[in-house]
C-alpha atoms as a PDB file:
ATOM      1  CA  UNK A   1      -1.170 -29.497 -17.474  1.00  0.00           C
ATOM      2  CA  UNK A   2      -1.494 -29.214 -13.576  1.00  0.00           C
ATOM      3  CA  UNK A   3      -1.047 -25.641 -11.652  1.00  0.00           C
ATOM      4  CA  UNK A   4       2.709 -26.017 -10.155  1.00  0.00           C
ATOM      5  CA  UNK A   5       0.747 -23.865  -7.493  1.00  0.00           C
ATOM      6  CA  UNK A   6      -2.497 -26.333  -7.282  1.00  0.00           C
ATOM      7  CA  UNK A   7      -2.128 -28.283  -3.709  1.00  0.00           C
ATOM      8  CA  UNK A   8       0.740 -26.118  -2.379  1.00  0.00           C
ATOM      9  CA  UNK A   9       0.984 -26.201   1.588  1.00  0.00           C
ATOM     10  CA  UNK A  10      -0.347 -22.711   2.872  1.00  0.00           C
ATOM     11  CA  UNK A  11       1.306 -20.456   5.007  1.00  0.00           C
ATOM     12  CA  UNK A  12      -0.734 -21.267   8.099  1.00  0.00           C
ATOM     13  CA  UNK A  13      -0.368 -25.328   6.968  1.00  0.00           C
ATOM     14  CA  UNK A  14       3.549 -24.267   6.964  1.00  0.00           C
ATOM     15  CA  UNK A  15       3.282 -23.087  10.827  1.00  0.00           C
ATOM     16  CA  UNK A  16       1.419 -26.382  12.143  1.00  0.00           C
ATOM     17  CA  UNK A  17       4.674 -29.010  10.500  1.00  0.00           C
ATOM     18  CA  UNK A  18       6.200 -30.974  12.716  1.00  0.00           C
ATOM     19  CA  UNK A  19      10.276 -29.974  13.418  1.00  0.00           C
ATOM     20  CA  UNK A  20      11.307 -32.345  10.376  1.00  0.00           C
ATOM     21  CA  UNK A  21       9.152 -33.556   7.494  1.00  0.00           C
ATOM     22  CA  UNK A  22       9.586 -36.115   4.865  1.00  0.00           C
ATOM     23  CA  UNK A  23      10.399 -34.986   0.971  1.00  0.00           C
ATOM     24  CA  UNK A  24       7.134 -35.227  -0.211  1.00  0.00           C
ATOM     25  CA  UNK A  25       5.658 -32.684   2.451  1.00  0.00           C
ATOM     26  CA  UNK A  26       8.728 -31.041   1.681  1.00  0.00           C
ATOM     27  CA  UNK A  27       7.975 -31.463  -2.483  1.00  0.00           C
ATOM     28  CA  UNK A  28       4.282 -29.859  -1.958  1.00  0.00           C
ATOM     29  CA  UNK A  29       5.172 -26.859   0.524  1.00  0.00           C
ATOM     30  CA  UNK A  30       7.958 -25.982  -2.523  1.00  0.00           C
ATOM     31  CA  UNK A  31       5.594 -26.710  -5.180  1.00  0.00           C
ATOM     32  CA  UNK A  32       7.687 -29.479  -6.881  1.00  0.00           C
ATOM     33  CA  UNK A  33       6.334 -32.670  -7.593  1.00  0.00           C
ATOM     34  CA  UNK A  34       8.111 -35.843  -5.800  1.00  0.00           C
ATOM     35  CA  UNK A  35      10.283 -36.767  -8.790  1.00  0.00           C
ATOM     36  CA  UNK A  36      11.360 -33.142  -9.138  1.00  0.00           C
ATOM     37  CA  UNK A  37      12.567 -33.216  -5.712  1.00  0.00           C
ATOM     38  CA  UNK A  38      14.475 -36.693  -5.982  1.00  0.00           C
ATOM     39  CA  UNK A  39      16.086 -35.468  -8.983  1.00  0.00           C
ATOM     40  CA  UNK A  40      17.069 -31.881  -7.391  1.00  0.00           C
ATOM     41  CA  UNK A  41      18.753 -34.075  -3.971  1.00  0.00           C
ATOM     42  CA  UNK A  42      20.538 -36.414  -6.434  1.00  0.00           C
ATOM     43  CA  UNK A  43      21.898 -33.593  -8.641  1.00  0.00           C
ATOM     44  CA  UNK A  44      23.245 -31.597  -5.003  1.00  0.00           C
ATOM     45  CA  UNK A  45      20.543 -29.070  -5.965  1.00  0.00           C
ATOM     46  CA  UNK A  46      17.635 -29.306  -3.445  1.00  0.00           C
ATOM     47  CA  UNK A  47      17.070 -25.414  -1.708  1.00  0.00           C
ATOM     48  CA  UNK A  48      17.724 -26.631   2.021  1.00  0.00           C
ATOM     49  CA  UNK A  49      19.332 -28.931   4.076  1.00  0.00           C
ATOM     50  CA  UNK A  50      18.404 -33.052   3.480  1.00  0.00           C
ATOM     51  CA  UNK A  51      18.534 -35.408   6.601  1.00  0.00           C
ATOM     52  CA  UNK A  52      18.961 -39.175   5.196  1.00  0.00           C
ATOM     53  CA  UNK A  53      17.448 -41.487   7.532  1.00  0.00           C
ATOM     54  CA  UNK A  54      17.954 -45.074   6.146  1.00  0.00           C
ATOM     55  CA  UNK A  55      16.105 -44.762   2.440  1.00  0.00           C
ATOM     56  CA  UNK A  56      14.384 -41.967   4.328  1.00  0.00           C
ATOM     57  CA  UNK A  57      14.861 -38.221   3.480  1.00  0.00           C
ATOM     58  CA  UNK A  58      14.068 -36.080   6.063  1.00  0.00           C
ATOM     59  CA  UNK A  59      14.154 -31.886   5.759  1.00  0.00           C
ATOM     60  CA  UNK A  60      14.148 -29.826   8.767  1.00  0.00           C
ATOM     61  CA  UNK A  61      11.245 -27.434   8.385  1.00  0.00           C
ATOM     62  CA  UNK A  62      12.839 -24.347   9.673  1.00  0.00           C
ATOM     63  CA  UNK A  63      15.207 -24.680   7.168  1.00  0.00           C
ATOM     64  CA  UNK A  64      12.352 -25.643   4.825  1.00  0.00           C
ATOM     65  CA  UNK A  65      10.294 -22.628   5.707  1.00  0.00           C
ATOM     66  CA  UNK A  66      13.583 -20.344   5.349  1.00  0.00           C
ATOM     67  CA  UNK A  67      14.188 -21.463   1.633  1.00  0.00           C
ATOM     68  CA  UNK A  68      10.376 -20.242   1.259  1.00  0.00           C
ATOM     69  CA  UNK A  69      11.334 -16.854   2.960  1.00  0.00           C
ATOM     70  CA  UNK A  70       9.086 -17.006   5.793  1.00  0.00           C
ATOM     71  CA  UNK A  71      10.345 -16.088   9.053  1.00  0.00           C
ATOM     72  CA  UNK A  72      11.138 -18.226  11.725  1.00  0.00           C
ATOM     73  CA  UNK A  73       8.084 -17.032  14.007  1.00  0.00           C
ATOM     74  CA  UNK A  74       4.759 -15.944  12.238  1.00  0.00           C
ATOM     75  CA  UNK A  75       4.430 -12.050  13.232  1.00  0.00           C
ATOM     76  CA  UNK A  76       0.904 -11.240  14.703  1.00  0.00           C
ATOM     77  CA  UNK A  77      -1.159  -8.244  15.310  1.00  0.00           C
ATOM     78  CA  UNK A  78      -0.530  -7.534  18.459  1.00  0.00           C
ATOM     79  CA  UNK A  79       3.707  -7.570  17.967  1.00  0.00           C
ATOM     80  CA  UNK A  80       2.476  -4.598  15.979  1.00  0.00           C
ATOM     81  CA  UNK A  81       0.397  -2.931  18.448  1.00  0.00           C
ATOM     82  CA  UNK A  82       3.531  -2.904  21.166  1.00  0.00           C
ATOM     83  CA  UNK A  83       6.068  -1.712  18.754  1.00  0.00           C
ATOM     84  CA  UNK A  84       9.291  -1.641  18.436  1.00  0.00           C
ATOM     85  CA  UNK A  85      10.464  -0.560  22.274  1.00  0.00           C
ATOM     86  CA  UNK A  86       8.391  -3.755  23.803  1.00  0.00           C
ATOM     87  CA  UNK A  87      10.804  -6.470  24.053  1.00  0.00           C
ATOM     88  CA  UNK A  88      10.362  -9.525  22.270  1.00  0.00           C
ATOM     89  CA  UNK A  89       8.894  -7.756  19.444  1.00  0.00           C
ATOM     90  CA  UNK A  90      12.098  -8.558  16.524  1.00  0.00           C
ATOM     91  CA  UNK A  91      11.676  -5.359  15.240  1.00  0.00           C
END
């Protein structure tokens, strides 16, 4: 039986997606499998927002990467080095 984790997107992967991406993208970076994901949309049950374009699904990977929990800019290093009184910082 296959790792539901095996060929998962990784978190850096997750920050290079373009603004929308298609289910399958979508499938991976969840770690569902394609007919998973079908059945979840069809059922009302899929963890974020679906676009239909045509056939097409399309998820918005903001809202993607929000149903994962990540944040909506990656935090670095040096946010942490100017604290919380340098503006821009989110925290």
């Amino acid at each position: 039986m296959k790792d539901p984790a095996e060929g998962r997107l990784s978190f850096t992967e997750m920050f290079d997606l373009p603004v929308v991406v298609d289910l399958r993208t979508a499938a991976k970076a969840l770690g569902i499998g394609s007919t998973t994901a079908y059945r979840l949309i069809r059922e009302g049950q899929f963890p974020c927002p679906i676009i239909r374009v045509g056939k097409r699904y399309r998820i918005p990977t903001i809202d993607l990467m929000r149903a994962l929990g990540i944040e909506d800019r990656p935090l670095y290093s040096v946010d942490l080095e100017l604290g919380p009184d340098c503006p821009g910082t989110g925290f």
